[in-house]
PDB file of N, CA and C in Angstrom:
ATOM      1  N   UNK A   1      86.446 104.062 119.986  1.00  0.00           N
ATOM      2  CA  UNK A   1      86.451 104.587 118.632  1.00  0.00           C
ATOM      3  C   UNK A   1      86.942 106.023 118.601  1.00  0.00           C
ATOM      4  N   UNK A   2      86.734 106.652 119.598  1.00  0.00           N
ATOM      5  CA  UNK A   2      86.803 108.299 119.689  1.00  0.00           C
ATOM      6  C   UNK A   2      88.812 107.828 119.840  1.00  0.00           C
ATOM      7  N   UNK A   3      89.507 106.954 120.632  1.00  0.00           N
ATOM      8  CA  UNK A   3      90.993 107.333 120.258  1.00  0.00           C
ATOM      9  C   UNK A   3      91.484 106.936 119.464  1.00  0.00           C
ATOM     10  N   UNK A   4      90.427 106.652 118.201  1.00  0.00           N
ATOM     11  CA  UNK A   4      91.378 106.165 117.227  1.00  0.00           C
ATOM     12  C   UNK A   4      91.145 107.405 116.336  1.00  0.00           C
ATOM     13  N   UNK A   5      90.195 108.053 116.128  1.00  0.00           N
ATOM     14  CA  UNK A   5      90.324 109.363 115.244  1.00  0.00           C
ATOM     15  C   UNK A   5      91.354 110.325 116.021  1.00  0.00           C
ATOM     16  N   UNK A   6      91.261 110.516 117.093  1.00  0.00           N
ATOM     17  CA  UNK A   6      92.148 111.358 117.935  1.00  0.00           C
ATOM     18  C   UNK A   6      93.870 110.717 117.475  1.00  0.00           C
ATOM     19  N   UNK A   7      93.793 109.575 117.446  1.00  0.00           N
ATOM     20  CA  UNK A   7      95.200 109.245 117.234  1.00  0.00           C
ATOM     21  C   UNK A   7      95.725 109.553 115.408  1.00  0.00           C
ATOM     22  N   UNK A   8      94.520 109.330 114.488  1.00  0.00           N
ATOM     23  CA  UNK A   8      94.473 109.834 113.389  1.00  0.00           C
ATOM     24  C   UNK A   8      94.705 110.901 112.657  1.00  0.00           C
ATOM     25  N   UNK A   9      94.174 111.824 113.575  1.00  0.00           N
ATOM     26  CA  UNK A   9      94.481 113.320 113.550  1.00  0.00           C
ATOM     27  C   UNK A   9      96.005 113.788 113.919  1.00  0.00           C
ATOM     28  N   UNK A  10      96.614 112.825 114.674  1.00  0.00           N
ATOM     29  CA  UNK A  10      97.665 112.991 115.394  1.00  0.00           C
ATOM     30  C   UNK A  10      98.558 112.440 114.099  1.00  0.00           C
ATOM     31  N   UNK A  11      98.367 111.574 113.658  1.00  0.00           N
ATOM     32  CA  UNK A  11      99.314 111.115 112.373  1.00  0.00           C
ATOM     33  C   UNK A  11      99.151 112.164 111.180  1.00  0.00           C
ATOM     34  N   UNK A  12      97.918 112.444 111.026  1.00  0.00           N
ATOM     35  CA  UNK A  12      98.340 113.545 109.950  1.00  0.00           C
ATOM     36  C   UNK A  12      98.766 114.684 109.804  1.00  0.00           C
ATOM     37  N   UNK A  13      98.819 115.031 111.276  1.00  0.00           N
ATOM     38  CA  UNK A  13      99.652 116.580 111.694  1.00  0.00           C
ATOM     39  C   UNK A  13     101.129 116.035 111.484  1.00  0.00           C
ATOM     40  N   UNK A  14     101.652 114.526 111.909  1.00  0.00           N
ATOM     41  CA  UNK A  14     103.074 114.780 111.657  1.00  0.00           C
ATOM     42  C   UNK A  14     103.112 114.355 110.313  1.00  0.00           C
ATOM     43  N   UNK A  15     102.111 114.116 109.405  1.00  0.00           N
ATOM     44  CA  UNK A  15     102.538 114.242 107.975  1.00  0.00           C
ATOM     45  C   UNK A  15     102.703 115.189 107.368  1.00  0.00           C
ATOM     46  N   UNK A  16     101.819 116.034 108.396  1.00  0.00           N
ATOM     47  CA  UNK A  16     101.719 118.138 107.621  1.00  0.00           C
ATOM     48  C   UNK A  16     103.296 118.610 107.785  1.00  0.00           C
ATOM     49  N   UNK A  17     103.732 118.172 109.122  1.00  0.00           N
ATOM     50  CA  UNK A  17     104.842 118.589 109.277  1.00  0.00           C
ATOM     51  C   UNK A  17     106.492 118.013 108.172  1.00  0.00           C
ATOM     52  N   UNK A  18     105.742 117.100 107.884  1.00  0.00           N
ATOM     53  CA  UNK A  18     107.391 116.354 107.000  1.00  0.00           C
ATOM     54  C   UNK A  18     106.882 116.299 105.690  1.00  0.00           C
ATOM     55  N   UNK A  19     105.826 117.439 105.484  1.00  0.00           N
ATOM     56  CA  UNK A  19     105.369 117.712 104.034  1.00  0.00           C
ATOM     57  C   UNK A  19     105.993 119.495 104.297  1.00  0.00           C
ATOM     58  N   UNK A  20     105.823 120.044 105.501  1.00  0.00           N
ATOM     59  CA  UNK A  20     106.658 120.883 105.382  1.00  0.00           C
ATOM     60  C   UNK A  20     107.831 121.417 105.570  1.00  0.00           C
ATOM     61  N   UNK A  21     108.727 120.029 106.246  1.00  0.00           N
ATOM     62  CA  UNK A  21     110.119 119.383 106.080  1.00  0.00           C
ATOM     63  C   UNK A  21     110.838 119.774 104.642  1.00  0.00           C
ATOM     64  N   UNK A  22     110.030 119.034 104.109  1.00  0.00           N
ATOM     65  CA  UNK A  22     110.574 118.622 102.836  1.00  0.00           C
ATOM     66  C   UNK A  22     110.274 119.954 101.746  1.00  0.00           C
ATOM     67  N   UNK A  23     109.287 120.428 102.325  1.00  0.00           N
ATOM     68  CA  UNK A  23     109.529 121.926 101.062  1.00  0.00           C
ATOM     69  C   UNK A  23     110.841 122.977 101.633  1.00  0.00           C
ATOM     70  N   UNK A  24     110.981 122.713 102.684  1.00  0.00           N
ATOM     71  CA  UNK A  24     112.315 123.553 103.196  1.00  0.00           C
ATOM     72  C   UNK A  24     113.238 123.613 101.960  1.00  0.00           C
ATOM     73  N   UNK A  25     113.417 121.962 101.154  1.00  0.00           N
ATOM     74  CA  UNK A  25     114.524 121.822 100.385  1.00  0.00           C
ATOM     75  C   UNK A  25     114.440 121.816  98.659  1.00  0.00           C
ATOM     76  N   UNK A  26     113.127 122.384  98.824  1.00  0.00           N
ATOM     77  CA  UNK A  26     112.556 123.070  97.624  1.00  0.00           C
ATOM     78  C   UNK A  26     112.749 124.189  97.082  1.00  0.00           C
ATOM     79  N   UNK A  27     112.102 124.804  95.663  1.00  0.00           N
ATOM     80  CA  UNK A  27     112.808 125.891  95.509  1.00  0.00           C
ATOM     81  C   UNK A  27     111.703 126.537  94.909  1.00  0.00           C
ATOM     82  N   UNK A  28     111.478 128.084  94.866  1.00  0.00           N
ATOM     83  CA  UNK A  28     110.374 128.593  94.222  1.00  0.00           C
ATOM     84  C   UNK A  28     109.028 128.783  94.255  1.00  0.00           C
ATOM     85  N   UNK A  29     108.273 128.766  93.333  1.00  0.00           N
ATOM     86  CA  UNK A  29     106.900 128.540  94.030  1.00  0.00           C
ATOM     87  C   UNK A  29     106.598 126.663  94.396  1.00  0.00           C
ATOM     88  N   UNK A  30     107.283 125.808  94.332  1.00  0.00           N
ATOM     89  CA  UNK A  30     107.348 124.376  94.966  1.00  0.00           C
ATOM     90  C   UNK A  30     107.542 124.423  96.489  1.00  0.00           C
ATOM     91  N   UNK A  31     108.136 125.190  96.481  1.00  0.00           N
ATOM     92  CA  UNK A  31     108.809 125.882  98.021  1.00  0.00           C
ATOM     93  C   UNK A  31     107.564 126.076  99.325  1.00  0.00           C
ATOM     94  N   UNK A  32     107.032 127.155  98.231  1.00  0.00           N
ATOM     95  CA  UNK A  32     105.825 128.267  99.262  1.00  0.00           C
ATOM     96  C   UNK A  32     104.806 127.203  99.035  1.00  0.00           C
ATOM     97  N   UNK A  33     103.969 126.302  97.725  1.00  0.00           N
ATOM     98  CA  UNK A  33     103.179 125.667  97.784  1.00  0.00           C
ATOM     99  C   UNK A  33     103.433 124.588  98.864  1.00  0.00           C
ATOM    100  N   UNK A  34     104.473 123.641  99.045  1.00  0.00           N
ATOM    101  CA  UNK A  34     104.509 123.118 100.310  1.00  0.00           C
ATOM    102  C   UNK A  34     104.298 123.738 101.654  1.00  0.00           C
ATOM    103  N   UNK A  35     105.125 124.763 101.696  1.00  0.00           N
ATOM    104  CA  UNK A  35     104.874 125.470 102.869  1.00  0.00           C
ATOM    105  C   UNK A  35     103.665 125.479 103.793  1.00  0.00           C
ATOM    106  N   UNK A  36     102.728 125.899 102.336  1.00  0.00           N
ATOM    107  CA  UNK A  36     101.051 126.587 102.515  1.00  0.00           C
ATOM    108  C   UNK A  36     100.354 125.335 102.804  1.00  0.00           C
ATOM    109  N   UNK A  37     100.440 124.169 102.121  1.00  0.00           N
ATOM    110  CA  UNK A  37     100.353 122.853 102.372  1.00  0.00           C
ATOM    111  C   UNK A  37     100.781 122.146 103.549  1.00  0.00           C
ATOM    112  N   UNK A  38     101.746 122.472 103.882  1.00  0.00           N
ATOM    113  CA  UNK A  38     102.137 121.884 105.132  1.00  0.00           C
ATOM    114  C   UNK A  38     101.661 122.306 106.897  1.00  0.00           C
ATOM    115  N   UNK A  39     101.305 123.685 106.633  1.00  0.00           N
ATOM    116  CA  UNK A  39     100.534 124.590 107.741  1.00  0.00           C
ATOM    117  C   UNK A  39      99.357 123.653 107.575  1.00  0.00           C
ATOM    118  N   UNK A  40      98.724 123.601 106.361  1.00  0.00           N
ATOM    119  CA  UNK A  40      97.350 124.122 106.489  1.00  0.00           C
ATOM    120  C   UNK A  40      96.866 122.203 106.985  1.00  0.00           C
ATOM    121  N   UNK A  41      98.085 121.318 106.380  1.00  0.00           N
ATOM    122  CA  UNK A  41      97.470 119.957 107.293  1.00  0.00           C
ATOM    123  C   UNK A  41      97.936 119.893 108.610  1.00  0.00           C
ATOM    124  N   UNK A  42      98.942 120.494 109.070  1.00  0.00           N
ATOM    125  CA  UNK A  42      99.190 120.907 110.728  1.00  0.00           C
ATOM    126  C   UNK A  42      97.915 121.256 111.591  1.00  0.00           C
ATOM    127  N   UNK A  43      97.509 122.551 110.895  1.00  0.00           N
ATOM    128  CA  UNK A  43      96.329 123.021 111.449  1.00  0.00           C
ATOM    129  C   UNK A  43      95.720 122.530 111.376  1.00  0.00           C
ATOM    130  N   UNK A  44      94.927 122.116 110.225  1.00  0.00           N
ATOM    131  CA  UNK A  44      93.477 121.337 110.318  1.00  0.00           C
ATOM    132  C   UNK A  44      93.516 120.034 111.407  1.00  0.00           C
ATOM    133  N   UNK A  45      94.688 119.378 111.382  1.00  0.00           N
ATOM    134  CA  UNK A  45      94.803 118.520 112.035  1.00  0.00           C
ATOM    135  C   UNK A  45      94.510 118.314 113.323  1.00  0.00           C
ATOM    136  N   UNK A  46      95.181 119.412 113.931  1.00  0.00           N
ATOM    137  CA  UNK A  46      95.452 119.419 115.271  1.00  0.00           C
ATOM    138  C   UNK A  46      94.133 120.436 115.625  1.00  0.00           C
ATOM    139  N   UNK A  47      93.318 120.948 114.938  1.00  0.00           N
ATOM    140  CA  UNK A  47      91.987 121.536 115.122  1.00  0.00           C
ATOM    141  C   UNK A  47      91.282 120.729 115.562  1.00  0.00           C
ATOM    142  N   UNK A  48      91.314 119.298 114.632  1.00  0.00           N
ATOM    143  CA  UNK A  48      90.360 118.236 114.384  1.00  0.00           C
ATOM    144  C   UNK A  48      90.881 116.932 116.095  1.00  0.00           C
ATOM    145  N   UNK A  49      91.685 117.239 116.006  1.00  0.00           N
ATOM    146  CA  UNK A  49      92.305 116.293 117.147  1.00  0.00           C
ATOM    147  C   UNK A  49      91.377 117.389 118.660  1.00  0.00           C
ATOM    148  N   UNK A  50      91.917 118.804 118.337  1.00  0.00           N
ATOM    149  CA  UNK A  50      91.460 119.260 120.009  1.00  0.00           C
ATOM    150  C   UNK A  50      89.676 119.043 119.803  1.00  0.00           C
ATOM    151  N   UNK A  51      89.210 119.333 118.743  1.00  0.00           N
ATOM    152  CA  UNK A  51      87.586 118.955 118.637  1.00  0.00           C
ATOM    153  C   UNK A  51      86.988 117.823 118.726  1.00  0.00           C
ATOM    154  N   UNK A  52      87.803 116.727 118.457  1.00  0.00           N
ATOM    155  CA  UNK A  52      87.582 115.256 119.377  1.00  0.00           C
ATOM    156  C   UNK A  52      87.438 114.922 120.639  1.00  0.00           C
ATOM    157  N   UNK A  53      88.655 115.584 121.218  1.00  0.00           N
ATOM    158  CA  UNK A  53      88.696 115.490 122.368  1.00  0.00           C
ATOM    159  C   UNK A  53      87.990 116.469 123.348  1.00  0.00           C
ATOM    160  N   UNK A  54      87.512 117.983 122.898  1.00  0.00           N
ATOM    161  CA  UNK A  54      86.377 118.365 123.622  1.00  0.00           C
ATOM    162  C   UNK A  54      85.077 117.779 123.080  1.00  0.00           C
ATOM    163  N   UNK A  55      85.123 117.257 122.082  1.00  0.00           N
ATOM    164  CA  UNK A  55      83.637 116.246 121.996  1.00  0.00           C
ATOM    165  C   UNK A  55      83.406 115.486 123.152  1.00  0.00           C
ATOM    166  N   UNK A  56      85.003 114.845 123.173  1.00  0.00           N
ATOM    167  CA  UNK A  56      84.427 113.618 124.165  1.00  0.00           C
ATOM    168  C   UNK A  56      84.521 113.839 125.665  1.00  0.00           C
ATOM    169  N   UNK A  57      85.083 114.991 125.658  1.00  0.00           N
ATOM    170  CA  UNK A  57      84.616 115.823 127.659  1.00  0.00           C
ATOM    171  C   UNK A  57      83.372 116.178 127.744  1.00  0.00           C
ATOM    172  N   UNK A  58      82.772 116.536 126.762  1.00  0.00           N
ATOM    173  CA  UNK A  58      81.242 116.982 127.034  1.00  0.00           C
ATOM    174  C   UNK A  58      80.445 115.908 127.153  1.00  0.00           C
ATOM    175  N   UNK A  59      80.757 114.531 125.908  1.00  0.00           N
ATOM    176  CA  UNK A  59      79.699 113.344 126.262  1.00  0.00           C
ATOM    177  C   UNK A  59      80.037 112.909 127.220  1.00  0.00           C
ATOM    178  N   UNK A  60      81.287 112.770 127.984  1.00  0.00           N
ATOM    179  CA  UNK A  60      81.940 112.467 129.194  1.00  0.00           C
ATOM    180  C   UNK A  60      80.931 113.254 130.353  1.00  0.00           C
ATOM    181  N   UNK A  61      80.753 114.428 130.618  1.00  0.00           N
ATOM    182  CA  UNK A  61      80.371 115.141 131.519  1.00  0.00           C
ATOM    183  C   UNK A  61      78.700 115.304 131.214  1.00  0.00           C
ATOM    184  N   UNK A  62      78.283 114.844 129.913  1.00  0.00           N
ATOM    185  CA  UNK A  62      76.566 115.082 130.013  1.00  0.00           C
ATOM    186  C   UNK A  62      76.110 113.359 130.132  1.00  0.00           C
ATOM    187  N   UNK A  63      77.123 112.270 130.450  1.00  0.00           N
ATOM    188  CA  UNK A  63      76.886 111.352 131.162  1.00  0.00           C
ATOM    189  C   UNK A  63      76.985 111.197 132.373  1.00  0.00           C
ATOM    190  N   UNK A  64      77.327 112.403 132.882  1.00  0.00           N
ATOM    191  CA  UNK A  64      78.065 112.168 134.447  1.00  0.00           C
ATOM    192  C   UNK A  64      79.022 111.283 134.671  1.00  0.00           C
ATOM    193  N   UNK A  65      79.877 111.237 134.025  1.00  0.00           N
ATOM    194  CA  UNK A  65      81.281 110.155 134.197  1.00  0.00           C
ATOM    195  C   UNK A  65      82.417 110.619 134.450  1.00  0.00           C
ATOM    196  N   UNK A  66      82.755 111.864 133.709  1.00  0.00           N
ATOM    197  CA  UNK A  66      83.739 112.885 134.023  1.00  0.00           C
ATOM    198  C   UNK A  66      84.203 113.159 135.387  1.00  0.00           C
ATOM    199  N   UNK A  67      85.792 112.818 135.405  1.00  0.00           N
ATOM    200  CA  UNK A  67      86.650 112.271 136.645  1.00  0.00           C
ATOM    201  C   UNK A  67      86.338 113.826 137.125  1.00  0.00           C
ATOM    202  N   UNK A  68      86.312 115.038 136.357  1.00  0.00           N
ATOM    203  CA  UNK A  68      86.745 116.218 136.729  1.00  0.00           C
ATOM    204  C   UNK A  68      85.551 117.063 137.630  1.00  0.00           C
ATOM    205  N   UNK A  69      84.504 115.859 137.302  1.00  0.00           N
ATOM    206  CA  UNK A  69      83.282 116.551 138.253  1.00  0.00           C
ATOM    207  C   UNK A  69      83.027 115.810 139.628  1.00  0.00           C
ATOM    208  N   UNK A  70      83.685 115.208 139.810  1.00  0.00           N
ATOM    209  CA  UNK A  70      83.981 114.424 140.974  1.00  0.00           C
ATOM    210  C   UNK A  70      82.503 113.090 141.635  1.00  0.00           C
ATOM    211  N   UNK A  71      82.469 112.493 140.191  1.00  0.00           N
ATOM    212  CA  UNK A  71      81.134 111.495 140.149  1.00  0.00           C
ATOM    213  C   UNK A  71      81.874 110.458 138.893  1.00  0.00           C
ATOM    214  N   UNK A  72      81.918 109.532 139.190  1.00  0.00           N
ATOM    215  CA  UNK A  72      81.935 108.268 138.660  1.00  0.00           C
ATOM    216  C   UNK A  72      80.636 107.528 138.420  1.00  0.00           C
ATOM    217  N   UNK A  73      79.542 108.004 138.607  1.00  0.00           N
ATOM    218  CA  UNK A  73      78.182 107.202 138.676  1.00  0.00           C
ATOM    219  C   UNK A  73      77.195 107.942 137.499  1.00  0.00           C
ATOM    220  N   UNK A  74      76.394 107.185 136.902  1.00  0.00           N
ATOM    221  CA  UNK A  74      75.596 108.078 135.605  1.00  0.00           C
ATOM    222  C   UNK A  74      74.562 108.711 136.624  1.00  0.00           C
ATOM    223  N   UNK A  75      73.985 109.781 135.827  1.00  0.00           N
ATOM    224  CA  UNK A  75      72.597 110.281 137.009  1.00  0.00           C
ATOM    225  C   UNK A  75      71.614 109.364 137.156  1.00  0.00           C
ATOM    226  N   UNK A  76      70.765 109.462 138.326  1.00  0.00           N
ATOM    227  CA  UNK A  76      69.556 108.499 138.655  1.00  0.00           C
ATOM    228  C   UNK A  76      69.933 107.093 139.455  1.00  0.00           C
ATOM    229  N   UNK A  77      71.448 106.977 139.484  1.00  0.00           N
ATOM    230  CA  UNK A  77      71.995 106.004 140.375  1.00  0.00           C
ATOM    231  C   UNK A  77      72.088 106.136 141.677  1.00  0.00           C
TER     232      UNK A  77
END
């Protein structure tokens, strides 16, 4: 379940981005409102994507499963 929000997050950053594609060819304040729009779902996005994925290193590592701690086994095994 955790890579499907991660992959979610990942789709709406490239929607932030071809929302701020497309104000490139805008004019005025249509222009800058995309612009501001288009950052701000980039960012949130890709905020929300890296905060998934350190979610799931920590439940990873306060299960003891985490490849990076060099244990494949939960504690008490």
């Amino acid at each position: 379940m955790m890579g499907h929000g991660i992959a979610v997050s990942l789709v709406s950053s490239a929607v932030g981005y071809w929302v701020l594609t497309q104000a490139e060819s805008q004019k005025g304040k249509v222009r800058k409102l995309g612009q501001y729009l288009g950052v701000a779902i980039v960012l949130i996005s890709v905020l929300g994507a890296a905060c998934k994925i350190y979610a799931a290193i920590q439940q990873c590592r306060a299960m003891g499963m985490c490849p990076m701690m060099g244990s494949s086994q939960a504690p008490g095994k």
